[in-house]
Protein backbone atom coordinates (compact mmCIF):
# COMPACT_ATOMS: atom_id res chain seq x y z
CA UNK A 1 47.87 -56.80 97.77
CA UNK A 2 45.76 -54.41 95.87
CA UNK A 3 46.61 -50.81 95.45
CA UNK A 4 44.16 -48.15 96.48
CA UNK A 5 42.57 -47.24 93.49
CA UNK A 6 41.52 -51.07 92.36
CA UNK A 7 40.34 -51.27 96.31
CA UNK A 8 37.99 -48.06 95.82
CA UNK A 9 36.67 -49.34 92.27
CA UNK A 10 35.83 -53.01 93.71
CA UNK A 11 33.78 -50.97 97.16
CA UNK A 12 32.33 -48.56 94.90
CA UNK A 13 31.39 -51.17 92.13
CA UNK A 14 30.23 -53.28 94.95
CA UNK A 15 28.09 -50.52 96.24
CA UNK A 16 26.50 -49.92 92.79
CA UNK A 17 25.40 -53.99 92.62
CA UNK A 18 24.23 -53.96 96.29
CA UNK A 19 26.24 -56.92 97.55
CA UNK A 20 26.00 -57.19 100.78
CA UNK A 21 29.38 -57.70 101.18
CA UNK A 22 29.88 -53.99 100.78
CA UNK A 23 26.84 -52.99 101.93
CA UNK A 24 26.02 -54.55 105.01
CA UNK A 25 27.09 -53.45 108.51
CA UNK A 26 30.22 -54.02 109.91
CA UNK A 27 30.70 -57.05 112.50
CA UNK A 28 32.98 -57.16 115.39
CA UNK A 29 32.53 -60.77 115.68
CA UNK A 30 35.05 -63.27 114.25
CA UNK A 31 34.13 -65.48 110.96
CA UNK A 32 35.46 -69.03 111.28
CA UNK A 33 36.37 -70.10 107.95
CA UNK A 34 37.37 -73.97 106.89
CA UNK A 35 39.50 -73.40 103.90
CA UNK A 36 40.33 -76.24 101.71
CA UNK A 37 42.72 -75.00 99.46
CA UNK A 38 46.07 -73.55 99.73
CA UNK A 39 47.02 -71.70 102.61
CA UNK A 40 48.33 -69.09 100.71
CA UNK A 41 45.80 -68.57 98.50
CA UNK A 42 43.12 -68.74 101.42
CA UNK A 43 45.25 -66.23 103.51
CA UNK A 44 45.10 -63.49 100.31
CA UNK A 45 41.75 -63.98 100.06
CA UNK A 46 40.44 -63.86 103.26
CA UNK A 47 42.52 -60.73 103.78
CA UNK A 48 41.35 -58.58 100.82
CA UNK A 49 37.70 -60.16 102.05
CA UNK A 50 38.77 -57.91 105.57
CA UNK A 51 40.01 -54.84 103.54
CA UNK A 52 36.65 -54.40 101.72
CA UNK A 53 34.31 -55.18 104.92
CA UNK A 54 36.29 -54.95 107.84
CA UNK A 55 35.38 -58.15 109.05
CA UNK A 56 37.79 -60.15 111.40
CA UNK A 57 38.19 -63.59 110.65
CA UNK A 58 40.02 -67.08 111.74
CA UNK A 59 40.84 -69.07 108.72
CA UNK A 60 41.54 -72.87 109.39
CA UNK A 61 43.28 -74.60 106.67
CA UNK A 62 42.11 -78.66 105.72
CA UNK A 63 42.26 -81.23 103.29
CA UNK A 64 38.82 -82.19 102.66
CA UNK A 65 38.97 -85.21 104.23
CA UNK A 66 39.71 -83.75 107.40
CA UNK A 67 36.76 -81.40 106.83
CA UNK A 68 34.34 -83.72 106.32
CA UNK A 69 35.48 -85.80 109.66
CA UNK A 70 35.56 -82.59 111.64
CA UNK A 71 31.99 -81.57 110.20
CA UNK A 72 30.08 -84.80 110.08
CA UNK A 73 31.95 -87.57 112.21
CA UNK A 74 32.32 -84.85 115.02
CA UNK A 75 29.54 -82.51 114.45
CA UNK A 76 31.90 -79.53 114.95
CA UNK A 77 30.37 -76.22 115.18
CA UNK A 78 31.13 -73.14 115.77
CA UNK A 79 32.65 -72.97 111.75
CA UNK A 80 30.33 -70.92 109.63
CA UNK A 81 31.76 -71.24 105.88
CA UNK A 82 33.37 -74.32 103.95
CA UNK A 83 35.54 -72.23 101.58
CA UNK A 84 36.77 -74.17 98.73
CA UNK A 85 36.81 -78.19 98.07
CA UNK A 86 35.11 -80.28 95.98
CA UNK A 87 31.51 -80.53 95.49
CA UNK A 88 30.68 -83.66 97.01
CA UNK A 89 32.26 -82.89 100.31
CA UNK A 90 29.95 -79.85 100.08
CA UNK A 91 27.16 -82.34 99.18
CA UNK A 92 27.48 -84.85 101.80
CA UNK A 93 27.43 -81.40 104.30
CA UNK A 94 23.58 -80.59 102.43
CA UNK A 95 22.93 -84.47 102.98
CA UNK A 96 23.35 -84.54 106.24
CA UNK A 97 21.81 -81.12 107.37
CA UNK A 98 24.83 -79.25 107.84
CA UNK A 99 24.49 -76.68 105.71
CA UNK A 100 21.44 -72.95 104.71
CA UNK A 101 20.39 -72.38 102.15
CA UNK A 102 21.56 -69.00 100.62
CA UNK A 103 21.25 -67.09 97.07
CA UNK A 104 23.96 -64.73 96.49
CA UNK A 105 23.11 -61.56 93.79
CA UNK A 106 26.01 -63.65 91.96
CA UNK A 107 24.45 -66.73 91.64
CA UNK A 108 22.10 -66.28 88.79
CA UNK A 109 24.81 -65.57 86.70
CA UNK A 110 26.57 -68.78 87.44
CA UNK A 111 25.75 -71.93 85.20
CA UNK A 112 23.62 -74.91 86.47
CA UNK A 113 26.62 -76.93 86.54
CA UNK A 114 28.67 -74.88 88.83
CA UNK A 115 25.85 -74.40 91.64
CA UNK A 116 23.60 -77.05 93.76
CA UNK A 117 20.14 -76.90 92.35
CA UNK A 118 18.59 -76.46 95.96
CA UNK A 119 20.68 -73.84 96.60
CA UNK A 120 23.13 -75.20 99.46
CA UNK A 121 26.25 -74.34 97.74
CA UNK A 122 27.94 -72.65 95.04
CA UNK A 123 30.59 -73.31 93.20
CA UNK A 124 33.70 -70.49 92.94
CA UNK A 125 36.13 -72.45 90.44
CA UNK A 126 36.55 -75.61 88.42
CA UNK A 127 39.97 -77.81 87.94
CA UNK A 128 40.63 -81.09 86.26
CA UNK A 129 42.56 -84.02 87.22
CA UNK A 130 45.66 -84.51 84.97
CA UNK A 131 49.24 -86.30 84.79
CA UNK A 132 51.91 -83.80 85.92
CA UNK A 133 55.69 -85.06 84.43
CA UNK A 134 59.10 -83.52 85.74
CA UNK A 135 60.69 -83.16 82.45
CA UNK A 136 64.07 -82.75 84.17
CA UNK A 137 63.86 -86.17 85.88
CA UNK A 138 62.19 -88.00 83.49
CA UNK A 139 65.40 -86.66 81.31
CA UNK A 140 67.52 -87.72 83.41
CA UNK A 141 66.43 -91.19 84.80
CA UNK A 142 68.08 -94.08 82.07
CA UNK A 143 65.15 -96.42 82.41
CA UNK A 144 62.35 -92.96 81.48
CA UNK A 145 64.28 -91.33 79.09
CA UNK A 146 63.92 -93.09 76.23
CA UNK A 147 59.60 -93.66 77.11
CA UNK A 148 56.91 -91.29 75.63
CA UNK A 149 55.21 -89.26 78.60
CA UNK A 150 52.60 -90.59 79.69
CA UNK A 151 49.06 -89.30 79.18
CA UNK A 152 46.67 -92.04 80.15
CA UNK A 153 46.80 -93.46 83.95
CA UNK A 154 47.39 -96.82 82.45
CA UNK A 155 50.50 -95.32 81.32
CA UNK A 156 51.72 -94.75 84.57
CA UNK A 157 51.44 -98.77 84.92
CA UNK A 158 54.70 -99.40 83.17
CA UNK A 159 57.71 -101.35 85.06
CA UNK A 160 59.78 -98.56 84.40
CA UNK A 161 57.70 -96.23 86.72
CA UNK A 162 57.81 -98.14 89.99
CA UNK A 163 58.67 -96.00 93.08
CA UNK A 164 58.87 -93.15 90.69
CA UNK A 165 55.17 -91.49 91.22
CA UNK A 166 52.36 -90.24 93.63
CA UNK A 167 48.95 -90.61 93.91
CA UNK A 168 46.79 -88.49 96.71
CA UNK A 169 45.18 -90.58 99.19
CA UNK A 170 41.42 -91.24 98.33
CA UNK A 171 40.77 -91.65 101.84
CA UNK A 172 42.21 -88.05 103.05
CA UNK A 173 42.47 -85.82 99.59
CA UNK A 174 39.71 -84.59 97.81
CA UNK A 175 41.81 -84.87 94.91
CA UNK A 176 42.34 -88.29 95.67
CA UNK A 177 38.67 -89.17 95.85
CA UNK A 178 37.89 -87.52 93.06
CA UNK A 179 40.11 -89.46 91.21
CA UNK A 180 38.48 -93.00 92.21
CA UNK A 181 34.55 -92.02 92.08
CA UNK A 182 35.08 -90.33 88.35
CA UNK A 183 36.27 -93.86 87.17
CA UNK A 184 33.48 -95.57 89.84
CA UNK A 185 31.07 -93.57 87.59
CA UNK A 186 33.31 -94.66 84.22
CA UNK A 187 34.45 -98.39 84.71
CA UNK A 188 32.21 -99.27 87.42
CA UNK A 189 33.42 -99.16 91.24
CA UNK A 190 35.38 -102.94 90.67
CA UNK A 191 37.44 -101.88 88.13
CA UNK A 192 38.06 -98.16 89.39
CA UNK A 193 39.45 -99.99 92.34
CA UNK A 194 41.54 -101.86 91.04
CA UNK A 195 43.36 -99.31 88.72
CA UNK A 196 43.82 -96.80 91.52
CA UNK A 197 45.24 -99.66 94.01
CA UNK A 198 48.07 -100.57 91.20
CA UNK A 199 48.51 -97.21 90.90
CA UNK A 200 49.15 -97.27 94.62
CA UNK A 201 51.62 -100.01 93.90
CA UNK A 202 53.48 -98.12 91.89
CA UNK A 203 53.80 -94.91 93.82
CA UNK A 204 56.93 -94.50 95.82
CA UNK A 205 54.07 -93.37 98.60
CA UNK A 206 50.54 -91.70 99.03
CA UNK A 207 50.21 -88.15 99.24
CA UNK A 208 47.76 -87.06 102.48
CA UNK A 209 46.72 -84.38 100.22
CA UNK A 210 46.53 -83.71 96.17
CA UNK A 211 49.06 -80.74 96.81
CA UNK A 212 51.53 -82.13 98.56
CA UNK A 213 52.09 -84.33 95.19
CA UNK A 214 52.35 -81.44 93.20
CA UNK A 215 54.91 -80.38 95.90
CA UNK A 216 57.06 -83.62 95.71
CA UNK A 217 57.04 -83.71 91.84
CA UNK A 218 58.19 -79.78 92.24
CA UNK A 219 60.94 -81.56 94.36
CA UNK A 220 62.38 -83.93 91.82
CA UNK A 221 61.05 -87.08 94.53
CA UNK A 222 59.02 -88.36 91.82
CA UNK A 223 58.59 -88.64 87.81
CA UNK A 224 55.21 -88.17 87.50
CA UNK A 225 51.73 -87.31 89.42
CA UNK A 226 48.09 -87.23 89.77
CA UNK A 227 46.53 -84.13 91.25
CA UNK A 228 44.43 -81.23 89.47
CA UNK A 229 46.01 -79.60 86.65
CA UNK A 230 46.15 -76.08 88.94
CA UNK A 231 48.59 -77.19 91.53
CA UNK A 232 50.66 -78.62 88.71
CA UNK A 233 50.70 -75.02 86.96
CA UNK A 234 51.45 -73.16 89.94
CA UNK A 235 55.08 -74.67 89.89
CA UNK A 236 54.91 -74.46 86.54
CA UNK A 237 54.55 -70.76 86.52
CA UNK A 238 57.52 -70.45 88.88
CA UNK A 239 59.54 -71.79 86.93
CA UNK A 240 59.85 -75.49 86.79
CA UNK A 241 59.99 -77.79 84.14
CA UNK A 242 56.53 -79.86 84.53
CA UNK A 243 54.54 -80.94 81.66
CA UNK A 244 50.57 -81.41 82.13
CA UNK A 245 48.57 -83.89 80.28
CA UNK A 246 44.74 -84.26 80.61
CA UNK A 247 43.95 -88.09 80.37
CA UNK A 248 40.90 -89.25 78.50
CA UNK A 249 37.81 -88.95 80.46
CA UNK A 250 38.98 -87.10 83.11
CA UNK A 251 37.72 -86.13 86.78
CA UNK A 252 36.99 -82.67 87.48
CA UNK A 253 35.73 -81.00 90.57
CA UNK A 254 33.53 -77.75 91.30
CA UNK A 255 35.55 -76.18 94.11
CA UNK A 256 32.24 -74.87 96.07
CA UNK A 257 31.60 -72.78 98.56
CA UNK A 258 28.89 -73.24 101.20
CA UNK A 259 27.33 -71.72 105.42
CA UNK A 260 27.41 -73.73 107.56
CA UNK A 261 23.80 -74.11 110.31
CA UNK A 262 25.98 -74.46 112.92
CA UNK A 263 28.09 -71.17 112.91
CA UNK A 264 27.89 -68.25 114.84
CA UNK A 265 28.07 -65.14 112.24
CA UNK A 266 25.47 -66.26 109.09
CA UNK A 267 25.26 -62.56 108.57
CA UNK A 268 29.27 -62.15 107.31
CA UNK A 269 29.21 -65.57 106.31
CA UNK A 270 26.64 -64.43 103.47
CA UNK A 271 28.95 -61.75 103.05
CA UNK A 272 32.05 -63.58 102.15
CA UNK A 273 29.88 -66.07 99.67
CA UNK A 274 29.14 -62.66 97.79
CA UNK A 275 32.82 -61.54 97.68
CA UNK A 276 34.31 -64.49 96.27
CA UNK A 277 31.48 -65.16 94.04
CA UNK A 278 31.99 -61.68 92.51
CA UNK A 279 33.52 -60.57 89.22
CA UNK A 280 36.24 -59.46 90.61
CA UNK A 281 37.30 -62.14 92.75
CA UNK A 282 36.57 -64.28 90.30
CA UNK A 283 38.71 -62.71 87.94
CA UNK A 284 41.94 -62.22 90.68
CA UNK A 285 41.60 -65.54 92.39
CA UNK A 286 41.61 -67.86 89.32
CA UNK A 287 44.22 -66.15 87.31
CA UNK A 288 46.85 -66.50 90.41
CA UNK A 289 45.47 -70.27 91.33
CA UNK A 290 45.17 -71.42 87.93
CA UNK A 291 41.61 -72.94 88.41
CA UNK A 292 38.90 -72.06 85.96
CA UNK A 293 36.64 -69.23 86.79
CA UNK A 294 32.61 -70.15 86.92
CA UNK A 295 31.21 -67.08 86.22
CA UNK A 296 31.17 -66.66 81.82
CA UNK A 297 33.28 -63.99 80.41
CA UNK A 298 36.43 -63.85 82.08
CA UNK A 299 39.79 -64.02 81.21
CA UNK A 300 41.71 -66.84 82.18
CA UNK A 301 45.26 -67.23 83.21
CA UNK A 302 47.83 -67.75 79.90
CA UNK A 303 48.52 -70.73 81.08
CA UNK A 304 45.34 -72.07 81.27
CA UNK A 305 44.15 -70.61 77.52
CA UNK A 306 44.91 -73.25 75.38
CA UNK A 307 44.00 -76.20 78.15
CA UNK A 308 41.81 -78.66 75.88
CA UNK A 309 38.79 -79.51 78.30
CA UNK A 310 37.25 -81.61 75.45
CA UNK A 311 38.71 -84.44 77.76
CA UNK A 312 37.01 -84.07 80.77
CA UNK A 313 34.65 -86.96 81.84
CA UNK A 314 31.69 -84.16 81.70
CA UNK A 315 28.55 -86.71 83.33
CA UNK A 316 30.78 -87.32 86.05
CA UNK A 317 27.89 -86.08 89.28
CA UNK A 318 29.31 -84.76 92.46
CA UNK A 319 25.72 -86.26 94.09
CA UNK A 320 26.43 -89.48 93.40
CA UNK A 321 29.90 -89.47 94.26
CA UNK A 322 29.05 -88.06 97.66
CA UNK A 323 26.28 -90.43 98.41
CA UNK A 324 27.98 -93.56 97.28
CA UNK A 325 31.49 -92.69 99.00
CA UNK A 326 31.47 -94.43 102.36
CA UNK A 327 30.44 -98.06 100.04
CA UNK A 328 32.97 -96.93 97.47
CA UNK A 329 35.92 -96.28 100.34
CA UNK A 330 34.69 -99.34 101.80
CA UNK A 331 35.51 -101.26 98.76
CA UNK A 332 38.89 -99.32 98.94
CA UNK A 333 39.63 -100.44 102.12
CA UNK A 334 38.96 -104.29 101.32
CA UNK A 335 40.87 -104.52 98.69
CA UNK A 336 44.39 -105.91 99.94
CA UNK A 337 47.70 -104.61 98.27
């Protein structure tokens, strides 16, 4: 929680730069928030969101996939902000006339990259995909011991790993998705297939969502992972022995935020977009998730400092992963194992 006197700078700094997040009146009426990140980190967040404004909330946690079924195959409404996730989910919401258009003070200091040009979303942080390792059962397993770590997926191919990692479910996990429509946008959609199914192969089984891998490598179930590099640090940071490798060419999401047409408080939900965009958000959110901030200037966690991003696969376009994911997860699907 914050202490008093950070609390007073961020209302009176807030003040100062006219967000309306500060500025605006007070509502009485709940904001339904979709939150597709960790609970935890949601829960914080929305909570120093109600300190500054006094605004009541309901926060309901979701993978993305689950998001995107609720949103599109169900037209749920009711929900006015999509809080975290990657940027396609956030695009297929614009595609499909989900989502207003809104311009947060914040946003012109935000990159191009980070933000939708039209202005339906923008984005609050930035991870990369990357091979997690359990040092202490890779140590200890006779077959892996002896084995370099690996640090290309094709290294997660050998004999020696079979049962012994997890992958994230492209149909349910962002994370997972991301995973197959960077190397649809690398290898072509055939061949992007086909790796992620043998890496299906070898998992012991298919996370629901890219954190619960993280979780289970935490655990000692498995060797290695996929997932983004921040869930991998936050165990990491606690304590346990898990080494990170960024493979060549590597996916990478814009974790977006994004209001919803359909909700009932547009008003706070404009609010909220403004708080987590802002400098100081930006600065206390990343640095205790371990994603990168978007806004320039800002210090990021120790942990994160010497991360080489010269690796990421940077063409990689959250448009065209969102409009060609129902033929790419159809391919998915046909494919038999």
């Amino acid at each position: 929680m914050w202490t008093r006197g950070i609390l007073i700078v961020l209302l009176l700094a807030g003040a100062l730069a006219g967000y309306s997040y500060c500025s605006a009146p007070k509502s009485s009426q709940t904001l339904k928030v979709y939150v597709i990140f960790q609970e935890d980190e949601g829960r914080v967040l929305l909570e120093k969101f109600k300190q500054a404004t006094g605004q009541p909330y309901e926060m309901i946690r979701m993978s993305s996939g689950e998001a995107g079924y609720h949103l599109l195959s169900m037209n749920k409404t009711g929900t006015d902000v999509v809080l975290g996730g990657p940027a396609d989910l956030h695009e297929q919401l614009k595609n499909s006339g989900k989502l207003i258009r809104y311009a947060s003070p914040m946003r012109s200091e935000i990159p191009a990259a980070y933000k939708d040009k039209d202005g339906y979303w923008t984005g609050m942080y930035m991870g990369v995909l990357a091979i997690g390792v359990n040092q202490t059962v890779w140590n200890r397993d006779p077959q892996l011991a002896s084995l370099p770590l690996p640090q290309r997926l094709e290294d997660l191919l050998r004999p020696e790993l079979r049962g012994k990692i997890d992958i994230p479910d492209p149909e349910t996990s962002g994370t997972g998705y991301t995973l197959l429509a960077s190397l649809a946008q690398q290898r072509g959609e055939d061949e992007a297939v086909r790796l992620v199914k043998a890496l299906k192969k070898q998992s012991q089984s298919t996370s629901f969502a890219g954190f619960v891998s993280a979780q289970r490598l935490a655990a000692g179930d498995v060797a290695a992972v996929v997932n983004f590099l921040g869930d991998q640090l936050r165990f990491t940071n606690s304590g346990y022995a898990i080494r990170s490798f960024i493979p060549p060419q590597a996916g990478w999401e814009i974790g977006a935020v994004s209001i919803l047409n359909s909700g009932n408080n547009t008003a706070a939900a404009k609010k909220l977009v403004d708080f987590v965009l802002s400098r100081n958000t930006q600065t206390e959110y990343m640095n205790t998730a371990f994603s990168f901030p978007v806004l320039p200037n800002i210090d990021v966690h120790p942990l994160l400092s010497s991360v080489d991003l010269d690796h990421m696969f940077h063409s990689y376009r959250f448009d065209v992963a969102a409009r060609h994911r129902e033929t790419l997860l159809g391919k998915w699907r046909s494919v038999k194992e």
